[in-house]
N, C-alpha and C. Protein backbone atom coordinates (compact mmCIF):
# COMPACT_ATOMS: atom_id res chain seq x y z
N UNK A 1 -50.01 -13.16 386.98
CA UNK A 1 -51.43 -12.98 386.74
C UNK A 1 -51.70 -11.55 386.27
N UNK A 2 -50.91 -10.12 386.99
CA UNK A 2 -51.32 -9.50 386.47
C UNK A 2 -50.89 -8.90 384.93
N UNK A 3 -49.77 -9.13 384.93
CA UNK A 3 -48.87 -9.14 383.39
C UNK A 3 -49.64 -9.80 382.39
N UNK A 4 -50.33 -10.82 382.76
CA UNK A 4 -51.31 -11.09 381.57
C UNK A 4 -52.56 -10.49 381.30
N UNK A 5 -52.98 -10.10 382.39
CA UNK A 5 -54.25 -9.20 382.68
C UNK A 5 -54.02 -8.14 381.28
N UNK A 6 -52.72 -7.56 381.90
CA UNK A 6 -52.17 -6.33 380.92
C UNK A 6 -52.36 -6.41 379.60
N UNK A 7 -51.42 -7.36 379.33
CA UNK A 7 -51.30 -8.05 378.05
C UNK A 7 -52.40 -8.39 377.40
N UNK A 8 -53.24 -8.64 377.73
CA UNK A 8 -54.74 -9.32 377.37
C UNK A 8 -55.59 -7.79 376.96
N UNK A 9 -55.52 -6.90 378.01
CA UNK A 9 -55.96 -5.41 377.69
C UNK A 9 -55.65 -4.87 376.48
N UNK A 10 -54.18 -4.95 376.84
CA UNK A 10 -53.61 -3.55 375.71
C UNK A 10 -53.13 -3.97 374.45
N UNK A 11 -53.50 -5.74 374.28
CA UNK A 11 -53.33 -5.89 372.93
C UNK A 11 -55.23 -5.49 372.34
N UNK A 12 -55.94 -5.83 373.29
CA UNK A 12 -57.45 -5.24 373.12
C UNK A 12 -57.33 -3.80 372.62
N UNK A 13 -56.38 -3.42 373.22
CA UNK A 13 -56.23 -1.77 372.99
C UNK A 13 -55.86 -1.58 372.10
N UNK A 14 -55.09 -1.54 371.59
CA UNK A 14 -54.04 -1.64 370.37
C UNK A 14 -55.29 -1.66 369.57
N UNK A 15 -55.65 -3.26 368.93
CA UNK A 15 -55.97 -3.73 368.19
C UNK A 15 -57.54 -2.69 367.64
N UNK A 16 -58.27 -1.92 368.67
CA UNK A 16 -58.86 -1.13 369.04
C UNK A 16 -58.72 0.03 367.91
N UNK A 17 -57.35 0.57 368.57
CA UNK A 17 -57.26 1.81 367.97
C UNK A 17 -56.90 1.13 366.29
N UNK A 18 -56.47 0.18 365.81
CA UNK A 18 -56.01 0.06 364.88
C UNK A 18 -57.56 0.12 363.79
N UNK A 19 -58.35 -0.80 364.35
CA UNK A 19 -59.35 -0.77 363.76
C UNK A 19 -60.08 0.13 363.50
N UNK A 20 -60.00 0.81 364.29
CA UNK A 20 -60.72 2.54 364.42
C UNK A 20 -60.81 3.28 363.09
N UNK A 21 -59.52 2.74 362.06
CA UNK A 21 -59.14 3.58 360.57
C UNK A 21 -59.81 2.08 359.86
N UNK A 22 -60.39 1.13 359.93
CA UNK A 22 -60.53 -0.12 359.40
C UNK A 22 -62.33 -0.08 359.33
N UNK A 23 -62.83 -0.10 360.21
CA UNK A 23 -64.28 -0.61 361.00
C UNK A 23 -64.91 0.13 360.89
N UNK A 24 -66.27 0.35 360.74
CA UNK A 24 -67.38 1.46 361.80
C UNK A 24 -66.83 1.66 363.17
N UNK A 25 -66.82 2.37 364.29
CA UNK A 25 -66.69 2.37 365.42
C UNK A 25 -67.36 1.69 366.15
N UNK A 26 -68.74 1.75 365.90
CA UNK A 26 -69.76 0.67 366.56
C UNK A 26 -69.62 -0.66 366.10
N UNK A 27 -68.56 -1.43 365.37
CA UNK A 27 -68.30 -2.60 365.15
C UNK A 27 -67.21 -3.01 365.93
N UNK A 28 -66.57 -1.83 366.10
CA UNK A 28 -64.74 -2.19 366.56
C UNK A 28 -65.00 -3.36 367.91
N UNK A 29 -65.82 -3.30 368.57
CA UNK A 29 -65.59 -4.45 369.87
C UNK A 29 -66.11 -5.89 369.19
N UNK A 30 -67.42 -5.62 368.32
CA UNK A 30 -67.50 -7.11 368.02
C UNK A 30 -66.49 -7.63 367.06
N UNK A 31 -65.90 -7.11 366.59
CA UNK A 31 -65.37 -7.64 365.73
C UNK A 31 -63.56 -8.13 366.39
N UNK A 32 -63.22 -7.30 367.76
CA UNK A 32 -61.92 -7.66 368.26
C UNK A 32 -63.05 -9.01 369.17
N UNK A 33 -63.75 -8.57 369.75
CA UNK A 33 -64.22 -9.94 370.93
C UNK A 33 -63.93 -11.02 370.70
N UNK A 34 -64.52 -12.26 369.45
CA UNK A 34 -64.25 -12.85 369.05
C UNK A 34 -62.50 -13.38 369.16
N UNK A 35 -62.08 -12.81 368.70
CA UNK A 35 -60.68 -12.60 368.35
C UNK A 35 -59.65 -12.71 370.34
N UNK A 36 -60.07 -11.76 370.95
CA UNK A 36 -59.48 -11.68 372.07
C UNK A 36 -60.31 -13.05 373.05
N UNK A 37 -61.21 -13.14 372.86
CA UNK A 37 -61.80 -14.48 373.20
C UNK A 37 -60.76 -15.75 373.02
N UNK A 38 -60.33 -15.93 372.09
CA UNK A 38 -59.79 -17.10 371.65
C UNK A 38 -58.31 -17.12 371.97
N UNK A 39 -57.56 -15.70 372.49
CA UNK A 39 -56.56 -15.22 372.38
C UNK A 39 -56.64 -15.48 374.45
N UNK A 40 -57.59 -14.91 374.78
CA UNK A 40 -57.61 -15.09 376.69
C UNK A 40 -57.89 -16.72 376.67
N UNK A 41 -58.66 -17.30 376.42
CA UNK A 41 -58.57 -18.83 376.24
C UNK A 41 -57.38 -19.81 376.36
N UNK A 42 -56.61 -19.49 375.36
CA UNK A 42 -54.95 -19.69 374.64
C UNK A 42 -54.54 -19.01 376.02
N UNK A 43 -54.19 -17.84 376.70
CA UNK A 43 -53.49 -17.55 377.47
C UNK A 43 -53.67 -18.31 379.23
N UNK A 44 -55.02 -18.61 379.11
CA UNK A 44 -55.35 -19.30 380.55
C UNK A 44 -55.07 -20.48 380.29
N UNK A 45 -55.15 -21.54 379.30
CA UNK A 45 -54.63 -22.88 379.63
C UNK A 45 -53.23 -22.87 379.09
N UNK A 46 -52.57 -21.90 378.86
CA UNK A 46 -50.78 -22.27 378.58
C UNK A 46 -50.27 -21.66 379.22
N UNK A 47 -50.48 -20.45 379.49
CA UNK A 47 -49.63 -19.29 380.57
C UNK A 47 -50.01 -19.43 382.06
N UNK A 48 -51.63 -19.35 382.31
CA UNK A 48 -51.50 -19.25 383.48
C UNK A 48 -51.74 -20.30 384.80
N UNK A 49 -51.35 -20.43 385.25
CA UNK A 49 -51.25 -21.64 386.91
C UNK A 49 -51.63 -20.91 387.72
N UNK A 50 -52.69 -21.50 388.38
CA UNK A 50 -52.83 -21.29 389.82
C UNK A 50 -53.11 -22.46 390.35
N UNK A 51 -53.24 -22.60 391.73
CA UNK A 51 -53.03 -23.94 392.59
C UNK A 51 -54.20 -24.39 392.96
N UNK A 52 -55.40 -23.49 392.53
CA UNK A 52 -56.59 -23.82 393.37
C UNK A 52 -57.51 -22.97 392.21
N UNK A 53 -59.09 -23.60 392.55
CA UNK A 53 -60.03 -23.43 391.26
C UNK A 53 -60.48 -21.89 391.79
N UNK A 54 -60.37 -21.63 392.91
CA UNK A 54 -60.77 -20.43 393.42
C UNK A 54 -59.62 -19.41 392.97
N UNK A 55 -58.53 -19.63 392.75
CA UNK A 55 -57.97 -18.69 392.74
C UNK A 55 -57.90 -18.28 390.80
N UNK A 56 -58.35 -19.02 390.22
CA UNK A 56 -59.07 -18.41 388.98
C UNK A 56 -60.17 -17.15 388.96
N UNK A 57 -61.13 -17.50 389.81
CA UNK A 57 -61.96 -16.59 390.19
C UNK A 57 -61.34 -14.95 390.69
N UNK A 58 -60.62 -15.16 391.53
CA UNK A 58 -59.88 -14.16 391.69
C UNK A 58 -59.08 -13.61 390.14
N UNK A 59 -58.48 -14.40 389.82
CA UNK A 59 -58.15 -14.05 388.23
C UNK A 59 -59.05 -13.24 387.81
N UNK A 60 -60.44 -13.89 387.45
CA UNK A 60 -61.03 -12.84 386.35
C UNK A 60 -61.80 -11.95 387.45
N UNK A 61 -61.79 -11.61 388.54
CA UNK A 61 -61.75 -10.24 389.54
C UNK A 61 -61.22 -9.35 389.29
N UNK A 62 -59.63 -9.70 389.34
CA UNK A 62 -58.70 -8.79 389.03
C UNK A 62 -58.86 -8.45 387.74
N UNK A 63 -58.88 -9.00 386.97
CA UNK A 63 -58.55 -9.03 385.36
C UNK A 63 -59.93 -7.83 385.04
N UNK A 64 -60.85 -8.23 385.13
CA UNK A 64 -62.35 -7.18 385.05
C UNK A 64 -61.91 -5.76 385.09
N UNK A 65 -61.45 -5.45 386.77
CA UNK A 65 -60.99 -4.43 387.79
C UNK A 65 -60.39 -3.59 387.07
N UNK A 66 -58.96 -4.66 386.29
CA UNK A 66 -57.88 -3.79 385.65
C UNK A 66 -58.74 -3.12 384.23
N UNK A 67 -59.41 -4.03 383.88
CA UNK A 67 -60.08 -3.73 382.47
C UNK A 67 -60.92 -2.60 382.54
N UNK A 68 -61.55 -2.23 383.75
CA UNK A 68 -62.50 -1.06 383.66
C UNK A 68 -61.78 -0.12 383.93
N UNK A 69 -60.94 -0.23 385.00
CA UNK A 69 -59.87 0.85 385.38
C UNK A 69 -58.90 1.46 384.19
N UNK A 70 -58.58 0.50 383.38
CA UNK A 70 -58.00 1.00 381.83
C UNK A 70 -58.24 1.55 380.99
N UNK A 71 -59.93 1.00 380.79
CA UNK A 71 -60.47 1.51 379.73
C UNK A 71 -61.39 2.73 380.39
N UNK A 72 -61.77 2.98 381.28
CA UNK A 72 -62.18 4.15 381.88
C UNK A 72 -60.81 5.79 381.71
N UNK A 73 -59.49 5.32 382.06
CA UNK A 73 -58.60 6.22 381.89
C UNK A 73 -57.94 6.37 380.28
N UNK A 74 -58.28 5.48 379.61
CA UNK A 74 -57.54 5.39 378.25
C UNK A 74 -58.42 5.89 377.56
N UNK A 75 -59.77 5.39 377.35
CA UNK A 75 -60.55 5.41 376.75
C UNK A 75 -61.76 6.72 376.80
N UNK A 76 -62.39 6.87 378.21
CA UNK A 76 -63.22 7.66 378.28
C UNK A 76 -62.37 8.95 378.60
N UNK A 77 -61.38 9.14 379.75
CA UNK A 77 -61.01 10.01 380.19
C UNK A 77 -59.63 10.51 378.70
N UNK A 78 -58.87 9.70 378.39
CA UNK A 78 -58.22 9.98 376.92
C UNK A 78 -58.79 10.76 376.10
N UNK A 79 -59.45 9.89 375.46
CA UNK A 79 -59.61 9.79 374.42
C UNK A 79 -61.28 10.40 374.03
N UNK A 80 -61.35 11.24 375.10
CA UNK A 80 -62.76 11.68 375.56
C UNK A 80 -64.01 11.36 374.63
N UNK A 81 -64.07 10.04 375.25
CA UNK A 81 -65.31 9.57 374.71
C UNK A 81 -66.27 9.53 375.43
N UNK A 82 -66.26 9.58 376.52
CA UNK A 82 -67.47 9.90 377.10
C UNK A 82 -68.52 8.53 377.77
N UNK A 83 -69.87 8.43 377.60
CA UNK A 83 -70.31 7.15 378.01
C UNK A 83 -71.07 6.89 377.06
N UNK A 84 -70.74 7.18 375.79
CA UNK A 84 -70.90 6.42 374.78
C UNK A 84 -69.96 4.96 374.72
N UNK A 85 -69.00 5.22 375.44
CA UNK A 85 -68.41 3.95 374.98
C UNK A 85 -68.74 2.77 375.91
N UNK A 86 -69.46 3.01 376.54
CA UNK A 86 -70.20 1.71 377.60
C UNK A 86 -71.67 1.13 376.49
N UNK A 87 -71.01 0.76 375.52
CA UNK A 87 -71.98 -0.05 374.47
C UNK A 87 -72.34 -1.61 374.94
N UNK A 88 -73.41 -2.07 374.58
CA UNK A 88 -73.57 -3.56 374.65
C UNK A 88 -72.14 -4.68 374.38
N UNK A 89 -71.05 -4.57 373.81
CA UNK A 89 -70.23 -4.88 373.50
C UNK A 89 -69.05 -4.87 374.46
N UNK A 90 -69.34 -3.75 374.75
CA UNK A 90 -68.45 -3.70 376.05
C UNK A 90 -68.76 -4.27 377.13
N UNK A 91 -69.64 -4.10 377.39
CA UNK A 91 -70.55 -5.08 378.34
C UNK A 91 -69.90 -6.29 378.34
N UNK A 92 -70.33 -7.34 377.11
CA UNK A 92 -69.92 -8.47 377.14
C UNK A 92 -68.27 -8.94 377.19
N UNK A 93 -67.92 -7.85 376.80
CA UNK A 93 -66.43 -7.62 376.94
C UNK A 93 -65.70 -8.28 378.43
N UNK A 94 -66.69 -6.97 379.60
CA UNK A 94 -66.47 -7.30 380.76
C UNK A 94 -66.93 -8.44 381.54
N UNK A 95 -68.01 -9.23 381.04
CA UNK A 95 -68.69 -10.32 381.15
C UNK A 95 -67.69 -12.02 380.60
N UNK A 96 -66.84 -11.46 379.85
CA UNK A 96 -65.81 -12.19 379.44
C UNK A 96 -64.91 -12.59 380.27
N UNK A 97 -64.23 -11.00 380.14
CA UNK A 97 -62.89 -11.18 381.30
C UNK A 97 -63.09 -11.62 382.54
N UNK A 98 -64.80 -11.38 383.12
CA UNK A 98 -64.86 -12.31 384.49
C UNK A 98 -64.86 -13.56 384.51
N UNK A 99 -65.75 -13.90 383.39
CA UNK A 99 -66.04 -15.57 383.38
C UNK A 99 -64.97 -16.66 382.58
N UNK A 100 -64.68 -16.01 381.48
CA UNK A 100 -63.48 -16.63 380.92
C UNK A 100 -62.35 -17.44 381.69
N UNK A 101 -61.51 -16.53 382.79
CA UNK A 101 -60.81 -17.62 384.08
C UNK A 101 -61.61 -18.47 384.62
N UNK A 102 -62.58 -18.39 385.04
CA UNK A 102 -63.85 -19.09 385.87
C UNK A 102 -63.90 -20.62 384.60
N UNK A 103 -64.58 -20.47 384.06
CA UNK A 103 -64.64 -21.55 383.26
C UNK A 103 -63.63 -21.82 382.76
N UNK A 104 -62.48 -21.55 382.61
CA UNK A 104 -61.73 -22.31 381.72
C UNK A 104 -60.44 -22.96 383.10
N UNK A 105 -60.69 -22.14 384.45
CA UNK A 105 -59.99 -22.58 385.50
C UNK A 105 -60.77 -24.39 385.85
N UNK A 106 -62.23 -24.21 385.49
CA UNK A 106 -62.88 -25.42 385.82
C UNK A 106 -62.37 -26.71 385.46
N UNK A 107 -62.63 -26.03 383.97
CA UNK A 107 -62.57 -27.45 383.00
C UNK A 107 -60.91 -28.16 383.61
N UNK A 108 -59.78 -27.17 383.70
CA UNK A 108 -58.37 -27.34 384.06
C UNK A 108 -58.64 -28.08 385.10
N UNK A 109 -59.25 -28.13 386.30
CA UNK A 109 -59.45 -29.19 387.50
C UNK A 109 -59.86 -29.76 387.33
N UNK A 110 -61.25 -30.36 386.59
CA UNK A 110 -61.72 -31.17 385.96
C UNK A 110 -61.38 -32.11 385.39
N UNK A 111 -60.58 -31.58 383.98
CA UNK A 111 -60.00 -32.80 382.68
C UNK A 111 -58.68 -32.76 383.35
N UNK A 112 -58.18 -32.24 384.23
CA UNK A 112 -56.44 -32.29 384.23
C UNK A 112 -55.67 -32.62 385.60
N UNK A 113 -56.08 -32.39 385.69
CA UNK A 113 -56.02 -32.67 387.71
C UNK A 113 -56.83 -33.82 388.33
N UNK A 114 -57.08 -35.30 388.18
CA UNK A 114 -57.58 -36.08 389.25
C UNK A 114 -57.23 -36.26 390.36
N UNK A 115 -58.42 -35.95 390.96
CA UNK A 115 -58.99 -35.59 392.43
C UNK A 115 -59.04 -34.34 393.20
N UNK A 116 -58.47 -33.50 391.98
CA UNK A 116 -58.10 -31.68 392.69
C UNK A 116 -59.44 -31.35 393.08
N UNK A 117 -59.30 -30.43 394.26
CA UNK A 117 -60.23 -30.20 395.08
C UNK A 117 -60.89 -29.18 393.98
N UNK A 118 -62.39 -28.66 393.99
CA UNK A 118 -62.54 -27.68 393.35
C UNK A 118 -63.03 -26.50 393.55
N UNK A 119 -63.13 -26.56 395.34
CA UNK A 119 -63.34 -25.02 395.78
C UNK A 119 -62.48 -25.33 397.26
């Protein structure tokens, strides 16, 4: 769980700085979101298992946690940006990584699992 957490970040990251020479700066998140959206999606119904619908939730807990904790040391404290970079975008960013496991842990008990408990 958390190796993907990672993975899910720092290709965000990456892809980030790459755009940085590509984008406006104030575009660079909408334009990866989309993109890492469809990419955390793909990674929760093929990579990740858990045994219980709750423990998705915990997923995108952790996953959030790591994400602010990352991008707070990479980003603001790095790369001294300051709190400019807590844009609307980012926002939804983090609004993602929570709910993204959450719903997509659902639908998995739901369409895939008959009779799995769901809390």
């Amino acid at each position: 769980m958390l190796f993907w957490g990672f993975i899910l970040w720092l290709v965000g990251y990456v892809a980030g700085i790459v755009l940085f020479f590509v984008v406006p700066k104030d575009y660079i998140g909408w334009v990866i979101t989309p993109l890492a959206t469809v990419f955390t999606i793909w990674v929760l119904m093929h990579k990740v298992k858990r045994p219980e619908l709750m423990c998705y939730f915990g997923t995108g807990l952790v996953w959030t946690v790591m994400a602010i904790i990352l991008d707070y040391v990479f980003n603001v404290v790095l790369f001294k940006i300051g709190n400019s970079y807590y844009q609307p975008d980012v926002f939804l960013y983090y609004l993602l990584t929570f709910t993204l496991p959450i719903v997509v842990g659902y639908w998995k008990f739901k369409h895939k699992v008959p009779g799995a408990e769901l809390f």
